[in-house]
N, C-alpha and C. Protein backbone atom coordinates (compact mmCIF):
# COMPACT_ATOMS: atom_id res chain seq x y z
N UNK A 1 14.56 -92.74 -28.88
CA UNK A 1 14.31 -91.50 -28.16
C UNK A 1 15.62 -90.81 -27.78
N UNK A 2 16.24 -91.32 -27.28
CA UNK A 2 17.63 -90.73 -26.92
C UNK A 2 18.52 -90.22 -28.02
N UNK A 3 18.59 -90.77 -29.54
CA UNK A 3 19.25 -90.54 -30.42
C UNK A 3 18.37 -89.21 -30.94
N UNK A 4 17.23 -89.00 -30.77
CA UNK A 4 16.82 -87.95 -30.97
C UNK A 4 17.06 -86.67 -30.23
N UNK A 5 17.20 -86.72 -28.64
CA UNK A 5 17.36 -86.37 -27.59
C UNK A 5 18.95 -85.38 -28.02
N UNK A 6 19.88 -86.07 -28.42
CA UNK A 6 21.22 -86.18 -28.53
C UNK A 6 20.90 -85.48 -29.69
N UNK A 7 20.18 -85.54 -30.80
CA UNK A 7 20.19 -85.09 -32.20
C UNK A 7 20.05 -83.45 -31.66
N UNK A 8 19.34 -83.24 -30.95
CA UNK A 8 18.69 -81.84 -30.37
C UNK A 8 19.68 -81.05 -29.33
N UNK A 9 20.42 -81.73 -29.18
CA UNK A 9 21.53 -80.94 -28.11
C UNK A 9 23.05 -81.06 -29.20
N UNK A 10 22.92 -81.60 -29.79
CA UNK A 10 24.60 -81.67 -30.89
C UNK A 10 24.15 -80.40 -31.84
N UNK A 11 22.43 -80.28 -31.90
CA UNK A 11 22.37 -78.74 -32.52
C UNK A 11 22.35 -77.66 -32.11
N UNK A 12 21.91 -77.61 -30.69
CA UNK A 12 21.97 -76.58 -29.90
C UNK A 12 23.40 -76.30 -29.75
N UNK A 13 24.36 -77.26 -29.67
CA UNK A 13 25.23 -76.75 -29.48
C UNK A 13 26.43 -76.23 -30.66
N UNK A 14 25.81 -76.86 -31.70
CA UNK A 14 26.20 -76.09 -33.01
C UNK A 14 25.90 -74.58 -33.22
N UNK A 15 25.10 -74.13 -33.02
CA UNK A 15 24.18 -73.22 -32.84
C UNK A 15 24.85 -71.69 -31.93
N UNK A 16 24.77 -72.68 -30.82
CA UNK A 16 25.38 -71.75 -29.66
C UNK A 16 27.08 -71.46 -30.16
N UNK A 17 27.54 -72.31 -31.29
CA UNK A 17 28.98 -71.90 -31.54
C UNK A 17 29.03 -71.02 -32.58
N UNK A 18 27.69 -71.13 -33.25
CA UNK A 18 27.55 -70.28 -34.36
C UNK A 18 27.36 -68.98 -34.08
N UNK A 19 26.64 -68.73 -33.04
CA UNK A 19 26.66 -67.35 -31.96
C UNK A 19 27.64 -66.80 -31.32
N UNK A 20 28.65 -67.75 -30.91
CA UNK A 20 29.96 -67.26 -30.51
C UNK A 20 30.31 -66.34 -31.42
N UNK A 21 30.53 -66.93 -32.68
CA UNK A 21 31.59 -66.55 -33.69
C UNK A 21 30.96 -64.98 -34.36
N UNK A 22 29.20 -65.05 -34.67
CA UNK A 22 28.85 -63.98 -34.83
C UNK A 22 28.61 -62.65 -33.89
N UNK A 23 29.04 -62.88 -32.88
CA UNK A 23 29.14 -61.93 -31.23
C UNK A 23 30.54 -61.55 -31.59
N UNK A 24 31.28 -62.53 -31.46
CA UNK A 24 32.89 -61.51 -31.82
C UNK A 24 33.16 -60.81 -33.16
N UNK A 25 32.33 -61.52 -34.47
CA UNK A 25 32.25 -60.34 -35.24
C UNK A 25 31.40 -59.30 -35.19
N UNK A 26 30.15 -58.98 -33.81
CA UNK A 26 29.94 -58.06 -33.82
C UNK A 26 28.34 -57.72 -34.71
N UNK A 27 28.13 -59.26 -35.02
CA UNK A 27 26.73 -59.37 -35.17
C UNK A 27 25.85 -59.84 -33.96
N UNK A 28 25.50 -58.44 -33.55
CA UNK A 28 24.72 -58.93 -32.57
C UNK A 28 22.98 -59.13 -32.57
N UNK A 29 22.47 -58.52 -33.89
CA UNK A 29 20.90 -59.63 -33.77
C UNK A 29 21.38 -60.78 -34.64
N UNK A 30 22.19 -61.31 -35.37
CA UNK A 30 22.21 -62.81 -35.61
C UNK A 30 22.61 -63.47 -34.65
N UNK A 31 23.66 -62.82 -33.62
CA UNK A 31 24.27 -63.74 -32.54
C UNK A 31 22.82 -64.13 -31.66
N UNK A 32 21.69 -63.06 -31.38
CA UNK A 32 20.92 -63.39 -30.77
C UNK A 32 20.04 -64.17 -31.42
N UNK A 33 19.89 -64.36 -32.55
CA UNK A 33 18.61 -65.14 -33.49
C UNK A 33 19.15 -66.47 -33.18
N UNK A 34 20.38 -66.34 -33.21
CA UNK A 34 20.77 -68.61 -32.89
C UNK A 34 20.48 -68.56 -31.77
N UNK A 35 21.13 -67.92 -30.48
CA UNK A 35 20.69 -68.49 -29.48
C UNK A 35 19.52 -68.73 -29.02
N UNK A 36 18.33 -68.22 -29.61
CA UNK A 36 17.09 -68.46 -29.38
C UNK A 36 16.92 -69.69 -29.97
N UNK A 37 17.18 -69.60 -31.72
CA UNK A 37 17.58 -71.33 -31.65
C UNK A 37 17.87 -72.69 -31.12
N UNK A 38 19.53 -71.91 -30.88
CA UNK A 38 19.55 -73.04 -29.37
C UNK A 38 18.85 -73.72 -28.32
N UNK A 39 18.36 -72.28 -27.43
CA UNK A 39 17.33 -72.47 -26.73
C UNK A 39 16.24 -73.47 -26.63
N UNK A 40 15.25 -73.08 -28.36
CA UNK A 40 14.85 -73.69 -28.77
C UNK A 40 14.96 -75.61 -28.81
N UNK A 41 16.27 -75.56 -29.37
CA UNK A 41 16.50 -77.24 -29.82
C UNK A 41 16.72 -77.50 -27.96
N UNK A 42 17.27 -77.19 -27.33
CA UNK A 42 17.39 -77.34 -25.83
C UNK A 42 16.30 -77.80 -25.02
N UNK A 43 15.18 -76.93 -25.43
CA UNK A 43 13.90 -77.05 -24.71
C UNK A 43 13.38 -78.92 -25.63
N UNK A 44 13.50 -78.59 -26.61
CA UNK A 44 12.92 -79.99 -27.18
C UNK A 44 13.48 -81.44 -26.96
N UNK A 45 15.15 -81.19 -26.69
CA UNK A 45 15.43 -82.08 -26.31
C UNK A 45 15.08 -82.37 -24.86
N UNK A 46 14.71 -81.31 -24.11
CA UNK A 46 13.84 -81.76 -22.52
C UNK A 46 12.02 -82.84 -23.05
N UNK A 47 11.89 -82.19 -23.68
CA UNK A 47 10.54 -82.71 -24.11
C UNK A 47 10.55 -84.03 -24.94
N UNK A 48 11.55 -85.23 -25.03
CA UNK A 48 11.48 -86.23 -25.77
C UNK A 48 11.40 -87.35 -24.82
N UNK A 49 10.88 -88.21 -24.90
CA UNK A 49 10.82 -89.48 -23.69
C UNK A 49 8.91 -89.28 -23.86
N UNK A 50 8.82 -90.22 -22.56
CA UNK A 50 7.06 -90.22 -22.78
C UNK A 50 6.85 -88.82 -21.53
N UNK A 51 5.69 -88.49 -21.94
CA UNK A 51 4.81 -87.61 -20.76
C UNK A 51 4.24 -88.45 -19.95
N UNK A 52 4.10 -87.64 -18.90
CA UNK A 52 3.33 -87.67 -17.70
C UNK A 52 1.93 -88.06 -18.10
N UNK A 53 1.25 -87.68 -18.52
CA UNK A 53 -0.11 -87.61 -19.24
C UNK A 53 -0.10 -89.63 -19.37
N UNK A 54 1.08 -90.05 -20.17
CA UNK A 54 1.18 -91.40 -21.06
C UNK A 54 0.90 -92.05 -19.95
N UNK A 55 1.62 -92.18 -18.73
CA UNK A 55 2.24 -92.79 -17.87
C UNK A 55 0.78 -93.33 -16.73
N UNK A 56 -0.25 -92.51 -16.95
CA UNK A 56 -1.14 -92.23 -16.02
C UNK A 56 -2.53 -93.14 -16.33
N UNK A 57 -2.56 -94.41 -15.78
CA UNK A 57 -3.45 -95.25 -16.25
C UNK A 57 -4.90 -94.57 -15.34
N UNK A 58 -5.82 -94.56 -16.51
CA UNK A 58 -7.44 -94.12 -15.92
C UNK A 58 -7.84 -95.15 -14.99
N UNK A 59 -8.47 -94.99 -14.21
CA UNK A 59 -9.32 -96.16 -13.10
C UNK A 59 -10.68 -96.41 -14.09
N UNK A 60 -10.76 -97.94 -13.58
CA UNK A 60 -11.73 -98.09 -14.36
C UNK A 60 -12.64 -99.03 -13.59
């Protein structure tokens, strides 16, 4: 889980550098299309581990 976790933020942050570089040349809807990317891989790496839902034994 964590190596995945890590897989998802080493892209986001690829991503977010790839946006740098297209902002100073002045592409600004590609600079914005990665960072939504980013975003993207960001949010997923919040979402890896177990849920709440898993964790929650039914009464029986």
């Amino acid at each position: 889980m964590i190596d995945k976790r890590q897989g998802y933020l080493d892209a986001a942050q690829r991503l977010f550098a790839q946006a740098r570089v297209a902002a100073e040349k002045g592409d600004v809807p590609e600079s914005g299309s990665l960072i939504l990317r980013a975003l993207d891989q960001e949010r997923r790496a919040g979402g890896v581990g177990p849920q709440v839902m898993q964790l929650i034994k039914p009464r029986q």
